[in-house]
Structures are given as C-alpha cells and as structure tokens.
N, C-alpha and C. Protein backbone atom coordinates (compact mmCIF):
# COMPACT_ATOMS: atom_id res chain seq x y z
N UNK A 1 90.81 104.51 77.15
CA UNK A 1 92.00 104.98 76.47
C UNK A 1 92.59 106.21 77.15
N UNK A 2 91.64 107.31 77.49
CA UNK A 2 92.11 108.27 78.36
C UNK A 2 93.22 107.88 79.48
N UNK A 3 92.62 107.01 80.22
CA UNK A 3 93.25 106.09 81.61
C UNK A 3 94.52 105.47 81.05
N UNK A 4 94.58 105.15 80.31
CA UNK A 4 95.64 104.32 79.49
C UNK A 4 96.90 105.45 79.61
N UNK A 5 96.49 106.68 79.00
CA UNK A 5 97.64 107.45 78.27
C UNK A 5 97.64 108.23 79.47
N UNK A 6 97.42 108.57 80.48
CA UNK A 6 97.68 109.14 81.46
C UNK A 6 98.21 108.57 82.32
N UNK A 7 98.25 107.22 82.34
CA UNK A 7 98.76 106.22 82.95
C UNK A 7 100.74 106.18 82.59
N UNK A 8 100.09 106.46 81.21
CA UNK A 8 101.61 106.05 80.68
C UNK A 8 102.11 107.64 80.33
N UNK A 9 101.32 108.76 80.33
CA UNK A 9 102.51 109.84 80.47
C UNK A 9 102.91 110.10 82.01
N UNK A 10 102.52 108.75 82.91
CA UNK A 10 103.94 109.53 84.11
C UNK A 10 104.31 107.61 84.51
N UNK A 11 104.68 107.12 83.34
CA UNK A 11 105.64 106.05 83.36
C UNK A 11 105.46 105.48 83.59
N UNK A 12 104.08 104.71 83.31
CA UNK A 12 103.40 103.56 83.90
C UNK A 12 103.75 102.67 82.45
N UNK A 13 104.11 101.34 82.44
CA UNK A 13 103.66 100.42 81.41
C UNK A 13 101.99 100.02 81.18
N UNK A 14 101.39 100.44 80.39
CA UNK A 14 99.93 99.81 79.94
C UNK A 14 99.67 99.05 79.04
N UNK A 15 98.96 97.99 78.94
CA UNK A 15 98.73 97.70 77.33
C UNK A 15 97.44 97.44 77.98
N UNK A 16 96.13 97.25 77.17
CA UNK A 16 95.21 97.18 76.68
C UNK A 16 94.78 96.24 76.02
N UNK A 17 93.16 95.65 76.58
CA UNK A 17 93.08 94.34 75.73
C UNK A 17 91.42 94.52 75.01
N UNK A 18 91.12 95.38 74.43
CA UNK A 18 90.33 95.63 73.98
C UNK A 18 89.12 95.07 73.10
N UNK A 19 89.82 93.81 73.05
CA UNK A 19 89.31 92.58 71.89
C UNK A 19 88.23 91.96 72.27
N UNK A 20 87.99 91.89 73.45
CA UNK A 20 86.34 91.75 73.81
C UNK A 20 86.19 90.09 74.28
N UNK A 21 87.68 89.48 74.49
CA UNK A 21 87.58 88.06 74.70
C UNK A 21 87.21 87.97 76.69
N UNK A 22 86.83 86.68 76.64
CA UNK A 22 86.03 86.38 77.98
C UNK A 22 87.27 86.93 79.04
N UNK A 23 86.82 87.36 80.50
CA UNK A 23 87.33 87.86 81.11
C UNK A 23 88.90 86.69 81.51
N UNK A 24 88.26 85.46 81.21
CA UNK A 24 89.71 84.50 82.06
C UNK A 24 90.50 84.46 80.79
N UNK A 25 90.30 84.80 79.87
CA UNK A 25 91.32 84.67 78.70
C UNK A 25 91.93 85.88 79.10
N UNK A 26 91.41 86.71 79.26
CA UNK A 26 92.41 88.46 79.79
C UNK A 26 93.17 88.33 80.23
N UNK A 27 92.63 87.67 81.85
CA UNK A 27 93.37 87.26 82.34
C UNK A 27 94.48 86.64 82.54
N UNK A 28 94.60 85.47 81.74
CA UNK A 28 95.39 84.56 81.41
C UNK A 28 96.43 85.40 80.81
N UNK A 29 96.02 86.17 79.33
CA UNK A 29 97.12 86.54 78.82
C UNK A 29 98.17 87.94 79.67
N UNK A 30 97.36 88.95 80.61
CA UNK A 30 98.02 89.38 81.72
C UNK A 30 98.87 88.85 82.64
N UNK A 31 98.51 87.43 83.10
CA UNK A 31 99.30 86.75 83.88
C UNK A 31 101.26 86.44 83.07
N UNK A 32 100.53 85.91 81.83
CA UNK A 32 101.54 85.43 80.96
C UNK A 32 102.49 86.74 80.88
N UNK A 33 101.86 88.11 80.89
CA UNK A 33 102.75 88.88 80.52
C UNK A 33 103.91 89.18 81.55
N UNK A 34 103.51 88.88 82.53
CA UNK A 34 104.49 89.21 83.76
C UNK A 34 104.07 90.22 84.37
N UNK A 35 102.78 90.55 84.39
CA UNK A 35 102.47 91.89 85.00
C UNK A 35 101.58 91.29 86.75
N UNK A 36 102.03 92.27 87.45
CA UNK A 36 101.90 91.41 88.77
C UNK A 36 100.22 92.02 89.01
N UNK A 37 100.00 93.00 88.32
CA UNK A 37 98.34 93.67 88.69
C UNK A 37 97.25 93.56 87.33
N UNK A 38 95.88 93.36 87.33
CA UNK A 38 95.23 93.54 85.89
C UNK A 38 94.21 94.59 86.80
N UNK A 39 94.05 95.67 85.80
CA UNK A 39 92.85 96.67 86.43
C UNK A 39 91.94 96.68 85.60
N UNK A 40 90.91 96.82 86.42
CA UNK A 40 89.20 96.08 85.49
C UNK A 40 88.38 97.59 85.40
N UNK A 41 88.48 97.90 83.78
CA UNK A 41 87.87 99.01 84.27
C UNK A 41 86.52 99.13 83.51
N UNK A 42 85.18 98.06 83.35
CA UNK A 42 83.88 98.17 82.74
C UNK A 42 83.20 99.59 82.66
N UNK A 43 81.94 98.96 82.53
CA UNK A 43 80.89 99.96 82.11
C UNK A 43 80.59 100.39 83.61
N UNK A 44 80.59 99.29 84.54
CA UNK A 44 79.85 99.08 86.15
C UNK A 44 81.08 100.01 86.37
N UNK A 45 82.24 99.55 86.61
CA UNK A 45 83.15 100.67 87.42
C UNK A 45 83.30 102.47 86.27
N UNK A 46 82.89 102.34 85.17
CA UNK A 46 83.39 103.77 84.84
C UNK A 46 81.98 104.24 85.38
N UNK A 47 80.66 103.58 86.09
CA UNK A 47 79.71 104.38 86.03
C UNK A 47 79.62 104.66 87.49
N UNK A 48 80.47 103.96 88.73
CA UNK A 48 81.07 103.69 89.38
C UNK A 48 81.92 104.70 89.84
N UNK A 49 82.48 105.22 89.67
CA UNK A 49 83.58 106.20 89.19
C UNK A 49 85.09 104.99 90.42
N UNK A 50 84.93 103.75 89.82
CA UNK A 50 86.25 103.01 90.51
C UNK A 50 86.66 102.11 89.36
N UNK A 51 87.99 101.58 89.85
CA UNK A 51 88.78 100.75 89.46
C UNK A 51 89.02 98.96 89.77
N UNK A 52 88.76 98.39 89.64
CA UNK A 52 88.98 96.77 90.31
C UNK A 52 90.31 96.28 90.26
N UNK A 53 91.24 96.41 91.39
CA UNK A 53 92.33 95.84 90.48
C UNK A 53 92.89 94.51 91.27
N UNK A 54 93.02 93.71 90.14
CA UNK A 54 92.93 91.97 90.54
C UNK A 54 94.65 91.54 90.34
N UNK A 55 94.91 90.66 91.68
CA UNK A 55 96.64 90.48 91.64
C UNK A 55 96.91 89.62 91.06
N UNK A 56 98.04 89.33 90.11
CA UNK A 56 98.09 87.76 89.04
C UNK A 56 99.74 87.75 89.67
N UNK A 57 99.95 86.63 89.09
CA UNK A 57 101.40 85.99 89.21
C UNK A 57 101.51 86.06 91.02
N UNK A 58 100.52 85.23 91.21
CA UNK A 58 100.88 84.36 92.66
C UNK A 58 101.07 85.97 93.99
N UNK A 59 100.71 87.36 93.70
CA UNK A 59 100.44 88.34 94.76
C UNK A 59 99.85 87.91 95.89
N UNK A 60 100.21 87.96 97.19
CA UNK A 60 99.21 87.61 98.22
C UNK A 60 98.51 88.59 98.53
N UNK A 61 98.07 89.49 97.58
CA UNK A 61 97.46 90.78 98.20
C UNK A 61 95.81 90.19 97.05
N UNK A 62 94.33 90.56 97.86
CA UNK A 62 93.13 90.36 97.61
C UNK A 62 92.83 91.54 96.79
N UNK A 63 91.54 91.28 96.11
CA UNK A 63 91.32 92.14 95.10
C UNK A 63 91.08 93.57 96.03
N UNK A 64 91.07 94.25 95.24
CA UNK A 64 90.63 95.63 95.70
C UNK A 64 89.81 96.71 94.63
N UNK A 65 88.97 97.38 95.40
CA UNK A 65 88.11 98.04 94.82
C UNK A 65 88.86 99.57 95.36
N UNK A 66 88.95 100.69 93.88
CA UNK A 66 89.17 101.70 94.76
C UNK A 66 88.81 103.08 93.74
N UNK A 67 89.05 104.02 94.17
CA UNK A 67 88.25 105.58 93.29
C UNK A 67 89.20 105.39 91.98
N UNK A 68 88.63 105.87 91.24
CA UNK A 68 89.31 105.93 89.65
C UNK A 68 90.76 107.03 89.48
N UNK A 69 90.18 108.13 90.63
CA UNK A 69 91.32 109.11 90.80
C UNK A 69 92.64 108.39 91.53
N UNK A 70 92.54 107.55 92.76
CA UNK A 70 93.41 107.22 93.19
C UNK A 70 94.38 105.66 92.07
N UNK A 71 94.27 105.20 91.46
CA UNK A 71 94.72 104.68 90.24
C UNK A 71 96.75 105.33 90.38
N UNK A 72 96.67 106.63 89.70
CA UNK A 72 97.86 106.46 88.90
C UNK A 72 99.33 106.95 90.44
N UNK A 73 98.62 107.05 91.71
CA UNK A 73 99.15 107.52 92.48
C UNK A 73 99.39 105.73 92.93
N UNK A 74 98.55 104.68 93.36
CA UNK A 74 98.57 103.95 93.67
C UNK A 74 100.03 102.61 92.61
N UNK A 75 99.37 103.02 91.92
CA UNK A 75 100.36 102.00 90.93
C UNK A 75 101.92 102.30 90.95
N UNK A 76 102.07 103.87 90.71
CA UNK A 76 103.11 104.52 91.58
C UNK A 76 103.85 103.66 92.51
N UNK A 77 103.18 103.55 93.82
CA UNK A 77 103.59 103.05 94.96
C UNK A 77 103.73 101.75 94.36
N UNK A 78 103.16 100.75 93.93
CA UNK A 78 103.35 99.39 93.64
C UNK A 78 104.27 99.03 92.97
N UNK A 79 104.98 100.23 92.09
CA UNK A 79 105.80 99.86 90.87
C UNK A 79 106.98 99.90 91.87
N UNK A 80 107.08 100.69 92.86
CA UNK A 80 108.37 101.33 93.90
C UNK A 80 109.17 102.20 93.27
C-alpha cells in the first residue's frame, strides 16, 4: 500500500488487487484493464528488496526484475 500511494502521489495510475485470486486471474484482469505493465510485488520480492514487472497487452519487451527504489522513476519513463 505504501508503493501504491507513492506511486500515485507523483501521477502514476495504480489499482491494486489484493483479493488473493490465482496469479493468471490478476493477470487476466490487468490485461483487460488496458494497462500495458503488471508489477509483482510478493513476500520473495519485498524480502528481495525488487520489483517483477511483467508486460501485458501484446509489449515486446521481457519480464524484468529490478530494485524496488528504481520503480517510480522507471514507470515515469514508460508512461512518457
């Protein structure tokens, strides 16, 4: 939730799927939303100190693993 609202006080769109359903249903409903990135952020990556972030709606870009800090600078760049 922290990640969330820091995300979105410098103008990021977030929503959150907190409901605990299997990872391809997440998925699925991320795809549906029109959002071109889903960022995976578990127990493994917060202990991790990274982010997973997986491309939906047909991205030719591969998953990527990256520091938790670099996140709201990165998305930044992606949003343009």
């Amino acid at each position: 939730l922290v990640l969330a609202r820091s995300l979105r006080l410098q103008g990021l769109y977030v929503e959150l799927d907190p409901g605990g359903a299997a990872f391809s249903k997440q998925f699925k409903r991320a795809d549906r939303s029109g959002a071109p990135w889903a960022a995976v952020l578990g127990e493994e990556e917060q202990a991790a100190g990274v982010v997973q972030l997986k491309p939906l709606r047909g991205q030719p870009s591969p998953e990527a693993s990256l520091p938790l800090a670099d996140l709201p600078a990165l998305l930044q760049l992606l949003q343009g």
